[in-house]
Protein backbone atom coordinates (compact mmCIF):
# COMPACT_ATOMS: atom_id res chain seq x y z
CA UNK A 1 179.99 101.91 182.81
CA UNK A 2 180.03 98.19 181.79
CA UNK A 3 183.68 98.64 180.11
CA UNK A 4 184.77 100.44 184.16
CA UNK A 5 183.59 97.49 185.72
CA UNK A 6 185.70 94.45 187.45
CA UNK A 7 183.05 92.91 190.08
CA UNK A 8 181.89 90.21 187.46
CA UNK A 9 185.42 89.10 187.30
CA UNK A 10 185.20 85.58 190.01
CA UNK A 11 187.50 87.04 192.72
CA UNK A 12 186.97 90.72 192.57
CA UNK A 13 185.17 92.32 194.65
CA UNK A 14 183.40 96.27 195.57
CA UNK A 15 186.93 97.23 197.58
CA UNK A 16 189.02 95.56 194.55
CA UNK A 17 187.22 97.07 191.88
CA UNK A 18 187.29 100.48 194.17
CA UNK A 19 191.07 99.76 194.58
CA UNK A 20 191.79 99.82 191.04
CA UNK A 21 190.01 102.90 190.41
CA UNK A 22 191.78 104.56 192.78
CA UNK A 23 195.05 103.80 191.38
CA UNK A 24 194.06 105.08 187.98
CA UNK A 25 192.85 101.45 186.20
CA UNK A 26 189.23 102.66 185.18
CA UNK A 27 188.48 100.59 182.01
CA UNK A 28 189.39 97.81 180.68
CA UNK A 29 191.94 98.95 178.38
CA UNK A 30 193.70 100.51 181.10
CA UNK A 31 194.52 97.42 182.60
CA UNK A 32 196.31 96.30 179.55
CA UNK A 33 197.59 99.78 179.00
CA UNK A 34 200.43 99.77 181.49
CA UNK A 35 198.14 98.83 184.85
CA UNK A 36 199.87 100.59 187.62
CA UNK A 37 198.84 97.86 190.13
CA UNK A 38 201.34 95.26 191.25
CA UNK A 39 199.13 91.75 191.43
CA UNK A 40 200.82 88.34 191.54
CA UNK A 41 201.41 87.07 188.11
CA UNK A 42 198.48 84.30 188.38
CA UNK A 43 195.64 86.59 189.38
CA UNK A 44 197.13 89.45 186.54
CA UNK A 45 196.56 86.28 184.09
CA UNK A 46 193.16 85.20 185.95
CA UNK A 47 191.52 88.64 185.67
CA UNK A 48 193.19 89.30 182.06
CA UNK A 49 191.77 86.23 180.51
CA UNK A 50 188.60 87.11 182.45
CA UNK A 51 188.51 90.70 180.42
CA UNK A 52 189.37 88.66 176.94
CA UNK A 53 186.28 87.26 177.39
CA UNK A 54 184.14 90.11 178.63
CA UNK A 55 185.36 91.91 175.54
CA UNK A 56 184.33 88.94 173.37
CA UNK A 57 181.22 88.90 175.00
CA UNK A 58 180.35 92.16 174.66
CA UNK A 59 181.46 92.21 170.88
CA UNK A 60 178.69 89.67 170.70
CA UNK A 61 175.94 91.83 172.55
CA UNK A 62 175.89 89.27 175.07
CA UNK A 63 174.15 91.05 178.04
CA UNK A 64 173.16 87.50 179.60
CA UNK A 65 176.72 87.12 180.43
CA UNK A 66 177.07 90.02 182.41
CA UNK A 67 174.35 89.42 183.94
CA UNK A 68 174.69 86.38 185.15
CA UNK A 69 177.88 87.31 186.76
CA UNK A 70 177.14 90.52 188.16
CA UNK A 71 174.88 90.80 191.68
CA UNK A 72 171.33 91.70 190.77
CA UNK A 73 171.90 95.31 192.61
CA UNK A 74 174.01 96.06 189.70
CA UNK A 75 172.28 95.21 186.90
CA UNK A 76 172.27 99.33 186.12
CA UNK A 77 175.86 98.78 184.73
CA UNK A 78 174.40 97.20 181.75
CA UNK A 79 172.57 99.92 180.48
CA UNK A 80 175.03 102.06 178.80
CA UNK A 81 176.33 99.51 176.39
CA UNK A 82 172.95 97.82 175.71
CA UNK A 83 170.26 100.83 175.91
CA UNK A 84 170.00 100.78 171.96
CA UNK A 85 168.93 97.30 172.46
CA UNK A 86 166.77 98.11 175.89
CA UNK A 87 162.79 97.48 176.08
CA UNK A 88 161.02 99.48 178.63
CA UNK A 89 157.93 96.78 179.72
CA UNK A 90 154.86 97.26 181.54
CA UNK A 91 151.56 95.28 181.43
CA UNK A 92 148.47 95.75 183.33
CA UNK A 93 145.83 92.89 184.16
CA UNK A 94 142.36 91.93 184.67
CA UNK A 95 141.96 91.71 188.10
CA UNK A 96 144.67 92.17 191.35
CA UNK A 97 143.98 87.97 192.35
CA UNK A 98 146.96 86.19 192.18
CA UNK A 99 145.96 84.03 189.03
CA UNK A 100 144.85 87.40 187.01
CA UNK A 101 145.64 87.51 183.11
CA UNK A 102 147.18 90.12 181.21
CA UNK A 103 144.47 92.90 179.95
CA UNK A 104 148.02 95.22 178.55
CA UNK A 105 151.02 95.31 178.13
CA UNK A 106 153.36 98.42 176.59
CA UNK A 107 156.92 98.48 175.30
CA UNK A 108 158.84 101.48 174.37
CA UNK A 109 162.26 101.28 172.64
CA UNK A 110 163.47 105.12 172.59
CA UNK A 111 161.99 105.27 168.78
CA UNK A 112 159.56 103.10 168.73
CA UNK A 113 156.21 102.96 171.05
CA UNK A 114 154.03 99.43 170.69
CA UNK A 115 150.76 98.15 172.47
CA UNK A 116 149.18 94.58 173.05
CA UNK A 117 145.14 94.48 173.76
CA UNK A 118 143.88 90.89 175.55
CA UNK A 119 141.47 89.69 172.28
CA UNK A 120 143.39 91.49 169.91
CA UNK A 121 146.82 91.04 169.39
CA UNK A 122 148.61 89.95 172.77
CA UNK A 123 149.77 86.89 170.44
CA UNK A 124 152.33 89.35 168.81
CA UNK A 125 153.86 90.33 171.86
CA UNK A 126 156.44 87.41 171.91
CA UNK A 127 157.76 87.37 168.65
CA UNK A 128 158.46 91.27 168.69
CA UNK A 129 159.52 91.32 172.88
CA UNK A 130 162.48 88.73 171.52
CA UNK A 131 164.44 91.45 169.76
CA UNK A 132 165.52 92.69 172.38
CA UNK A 133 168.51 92.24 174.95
CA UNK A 134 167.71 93.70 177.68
CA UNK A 135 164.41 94.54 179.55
CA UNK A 136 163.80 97.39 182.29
CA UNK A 137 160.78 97.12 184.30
CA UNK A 138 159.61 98.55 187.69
CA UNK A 139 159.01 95.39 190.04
CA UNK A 140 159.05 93.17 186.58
CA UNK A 141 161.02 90.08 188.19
CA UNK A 142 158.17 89.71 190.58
CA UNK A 143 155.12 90.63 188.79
CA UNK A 144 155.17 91.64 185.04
CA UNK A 145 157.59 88.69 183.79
CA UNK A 146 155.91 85.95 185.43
CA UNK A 147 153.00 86.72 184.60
CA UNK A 148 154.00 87.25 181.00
CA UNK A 149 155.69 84.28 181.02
CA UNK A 150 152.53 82.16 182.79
CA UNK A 151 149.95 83.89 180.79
CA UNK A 152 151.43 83.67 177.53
CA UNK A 153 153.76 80.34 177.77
CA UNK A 154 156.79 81.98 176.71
CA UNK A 155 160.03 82.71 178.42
CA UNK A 156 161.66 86.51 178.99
CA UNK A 157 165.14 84.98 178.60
CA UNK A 158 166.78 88.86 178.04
CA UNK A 159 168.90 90.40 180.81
CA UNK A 160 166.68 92.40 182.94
CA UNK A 161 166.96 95.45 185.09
CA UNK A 162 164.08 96.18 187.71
CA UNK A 163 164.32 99.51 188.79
CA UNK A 164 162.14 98.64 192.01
CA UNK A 165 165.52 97.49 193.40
CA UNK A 166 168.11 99.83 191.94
CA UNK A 167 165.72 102.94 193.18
CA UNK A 168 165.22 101.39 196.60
CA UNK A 169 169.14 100.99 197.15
CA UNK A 170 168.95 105.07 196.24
CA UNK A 171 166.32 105.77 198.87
CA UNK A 172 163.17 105.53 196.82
CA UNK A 173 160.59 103.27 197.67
CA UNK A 174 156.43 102.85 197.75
CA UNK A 175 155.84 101.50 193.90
CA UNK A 176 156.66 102.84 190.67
CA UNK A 177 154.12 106.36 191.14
CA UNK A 178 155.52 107.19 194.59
CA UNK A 179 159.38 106.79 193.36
CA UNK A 180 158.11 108.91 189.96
CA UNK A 181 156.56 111.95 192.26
CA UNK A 182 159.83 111.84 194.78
CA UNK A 183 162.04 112.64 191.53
CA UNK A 184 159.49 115.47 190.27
CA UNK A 185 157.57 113.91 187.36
CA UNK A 186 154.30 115.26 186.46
CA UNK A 187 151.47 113.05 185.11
CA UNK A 188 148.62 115.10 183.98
CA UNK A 189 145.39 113.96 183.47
CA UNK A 190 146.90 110.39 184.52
CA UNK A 191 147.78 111.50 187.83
CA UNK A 192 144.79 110.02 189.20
CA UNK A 193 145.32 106.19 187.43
CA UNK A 194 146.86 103.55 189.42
CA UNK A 195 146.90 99.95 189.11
CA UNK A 196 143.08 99.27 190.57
CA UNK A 197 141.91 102.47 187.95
CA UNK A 198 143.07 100.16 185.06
CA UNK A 199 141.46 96.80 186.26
CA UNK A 200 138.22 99.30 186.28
CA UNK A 201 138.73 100.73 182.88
CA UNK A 202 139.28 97.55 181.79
CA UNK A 203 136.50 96.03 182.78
CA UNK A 204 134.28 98.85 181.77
CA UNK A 205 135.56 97.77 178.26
CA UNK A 206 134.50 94.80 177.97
CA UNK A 207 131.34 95.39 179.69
CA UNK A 208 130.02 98.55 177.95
CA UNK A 209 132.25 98.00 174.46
CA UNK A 210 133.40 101.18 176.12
CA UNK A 211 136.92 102.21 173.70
CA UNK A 212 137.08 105.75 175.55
CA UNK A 213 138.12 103.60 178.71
CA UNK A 214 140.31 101.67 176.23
CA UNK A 215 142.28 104.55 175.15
CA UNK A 216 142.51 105.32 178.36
CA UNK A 217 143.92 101.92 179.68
CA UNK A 218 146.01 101.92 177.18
CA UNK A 219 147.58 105.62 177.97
CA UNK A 220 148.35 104.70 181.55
CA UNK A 221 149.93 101.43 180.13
CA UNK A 222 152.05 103.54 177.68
CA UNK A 223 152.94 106.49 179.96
CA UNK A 224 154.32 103.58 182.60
CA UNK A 225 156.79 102.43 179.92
CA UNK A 226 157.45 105.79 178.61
CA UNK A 227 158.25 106.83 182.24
CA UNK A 228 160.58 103.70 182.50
CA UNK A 229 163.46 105.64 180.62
CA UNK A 230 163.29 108.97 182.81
CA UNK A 231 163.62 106.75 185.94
CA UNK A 232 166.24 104.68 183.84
CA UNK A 233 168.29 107.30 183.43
CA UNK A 234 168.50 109.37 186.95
CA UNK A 235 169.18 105.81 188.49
CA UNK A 236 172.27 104.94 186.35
CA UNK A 237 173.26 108.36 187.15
CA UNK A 238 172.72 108.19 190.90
CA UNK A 239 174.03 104.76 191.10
CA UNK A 240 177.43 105.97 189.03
CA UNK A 241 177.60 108.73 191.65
CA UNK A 242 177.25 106.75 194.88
CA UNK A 243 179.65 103.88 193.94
CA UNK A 244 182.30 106.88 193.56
CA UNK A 245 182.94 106.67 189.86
CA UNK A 246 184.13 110.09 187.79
CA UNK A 247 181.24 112.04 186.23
CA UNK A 248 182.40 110.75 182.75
CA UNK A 249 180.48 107.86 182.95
CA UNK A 250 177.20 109.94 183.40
CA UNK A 251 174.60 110.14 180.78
CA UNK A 252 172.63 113.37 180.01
CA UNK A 253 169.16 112.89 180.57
CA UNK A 254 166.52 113.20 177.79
CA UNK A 255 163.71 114.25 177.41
CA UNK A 256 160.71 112.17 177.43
CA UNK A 257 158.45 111.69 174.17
CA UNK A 258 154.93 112.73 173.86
CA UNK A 259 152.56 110.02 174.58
CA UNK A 260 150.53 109.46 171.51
CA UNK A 261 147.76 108.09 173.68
CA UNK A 262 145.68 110.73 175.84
CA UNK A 263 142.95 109.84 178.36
CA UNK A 264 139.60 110.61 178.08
CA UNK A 265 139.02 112.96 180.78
CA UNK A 266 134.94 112.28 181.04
CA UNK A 267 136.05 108.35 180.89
CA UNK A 268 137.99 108.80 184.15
CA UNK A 269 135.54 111.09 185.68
CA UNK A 270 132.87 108.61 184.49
CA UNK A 271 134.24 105.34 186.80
CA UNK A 272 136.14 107.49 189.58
CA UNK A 273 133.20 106.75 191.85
CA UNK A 274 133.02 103.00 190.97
CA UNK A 275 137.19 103.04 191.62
CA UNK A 276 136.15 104.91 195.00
CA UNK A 277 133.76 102.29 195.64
CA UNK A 278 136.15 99.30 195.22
CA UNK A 279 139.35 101.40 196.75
CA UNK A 280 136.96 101.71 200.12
CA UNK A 281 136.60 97.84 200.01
CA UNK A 282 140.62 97.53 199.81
CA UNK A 283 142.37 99.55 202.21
CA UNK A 284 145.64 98.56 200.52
CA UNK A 285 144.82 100.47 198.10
């Protein structure tokens, strides 16, 4: 979809960019190819050194560039050209307070599946996060990157698409379970788990030395990131189809990998009343 686009060109806008799709210019190439549109001669030049360099840029893997240039609400058209190089991020934390630190965090690549504990090796998340080009997170440019970037004093520098906004523009909203049950996905035993569940299990950790609600923690964490791709996927999709692009540009949808991590069901049945007990003293929640 990146290589159909024209709105990062300075200039064009939606009803350009719609314009030219309608008159058969769909890529790129087709607007060297014999464009069928008549512009003046200094805004054909304008827009065709403007592709020279998205071409160079993208040769480069530069997804910063289109990033920068495109509005945030479109951020999904990065995907397709960059998803080999796409992290799927989620962390949880030790507490819902505003200064909280990080108690997990999970990244999952489409082949590879990675998790950082608080005391154990959190210091390897920045070296291996910097691989990539471009992060997906749901409600990460609000919570989970500045907090990354606060607890652990480095900077997420990678072009970044939060789903929070792309499946709210689609008509799904209410945080990253509510949007996962509207599109049909099934949890299993870590239905139950939400955010306030993990600070619990977390605690209950490092309290009791407890690694049942470790494994636990850390197969909510996962099954977030895991999750990511699913939700990835049908929003690129439903975003291609409401902007009124052909069905080429769609990708199939794959299926999601086994989580390696399973809870511990007598762990979760263990500290559902304490979670009851704190959830009554929240309402929010």
């Amino acid at each position: 979809m990146l290589q159909n686009t024209f709105i990062h060109i300075p200039g064009v806008g939606p009803k350009t960019e719609q314009g030219f799709w309608a008159a058969g210019v769909k890529d790129w190439a087709t607007f060297f190819n014999g464009m069928p549109l008549k512009l003046p001669p200094a805004r054909r030049a304008h827009i065709a050194e403007e592709l020279h360099e998205s071409k160079r840029q993208l040769a480069s893997h530069n997804a910063n560039f289109f990033a920068n240039r495109l509005p945030a609400g479109q951020h999904w058209r990065l995907f397709d050209e960059f998803r080999d190089q796409t992290a799927y991020l989620d962390i949880e934390t030790t507490g819902l307070e505003a200064d909280c630190t990080i108690s997990t965090i999970a990244v999952y690549d489409e082949s590879t599946m990675a998790t950082y504990v608080n005391g154990k090796n959190l210091d390897d998340f920045a070296g291996d996060i910097s691989g990539y080009k471009l992060l997906v997170t749901y409600n990460g440019k609000c919570f989970d990157v500045p907090v990354i970037e606060r607890v652990l004093g480095c900077r997420l520098d990678q072009a970044h698409i939060d789903l929070r906004y792309v499946l709210a523009a689609l008509g799904f909203k209410g945080g990253l379970k509510r949007c996962e049950m509207q599109l049909g996905m099934d949890r299993g035993d870590l239905e139950d788990i939400d955010g306030l569940f993990a600070v619990v299990l977390w605690k209950a950790y490092l309290r009791n030395r407890d690694e049942r609600a470790l494994e636990t923690l850390l197969a909510y964490n996962l099954q977030d990131a895991i999750n990511l791709e699913a939700l990835m996927l049908t929003a690129f999709n439903m975003s291609i189809e409401r902007c009124g692009f052909h069905h080429e540009a769609l990708l199939p949808m794959a299926a999601s990998p086994e989580n390696p991590l399973q809870p511990h069901r007598p762990t979760i049945s263990k500290y559902r009343r304490e979670v009851t007990f704190l959830r009554s003293l929240q309402p929010q929640w």
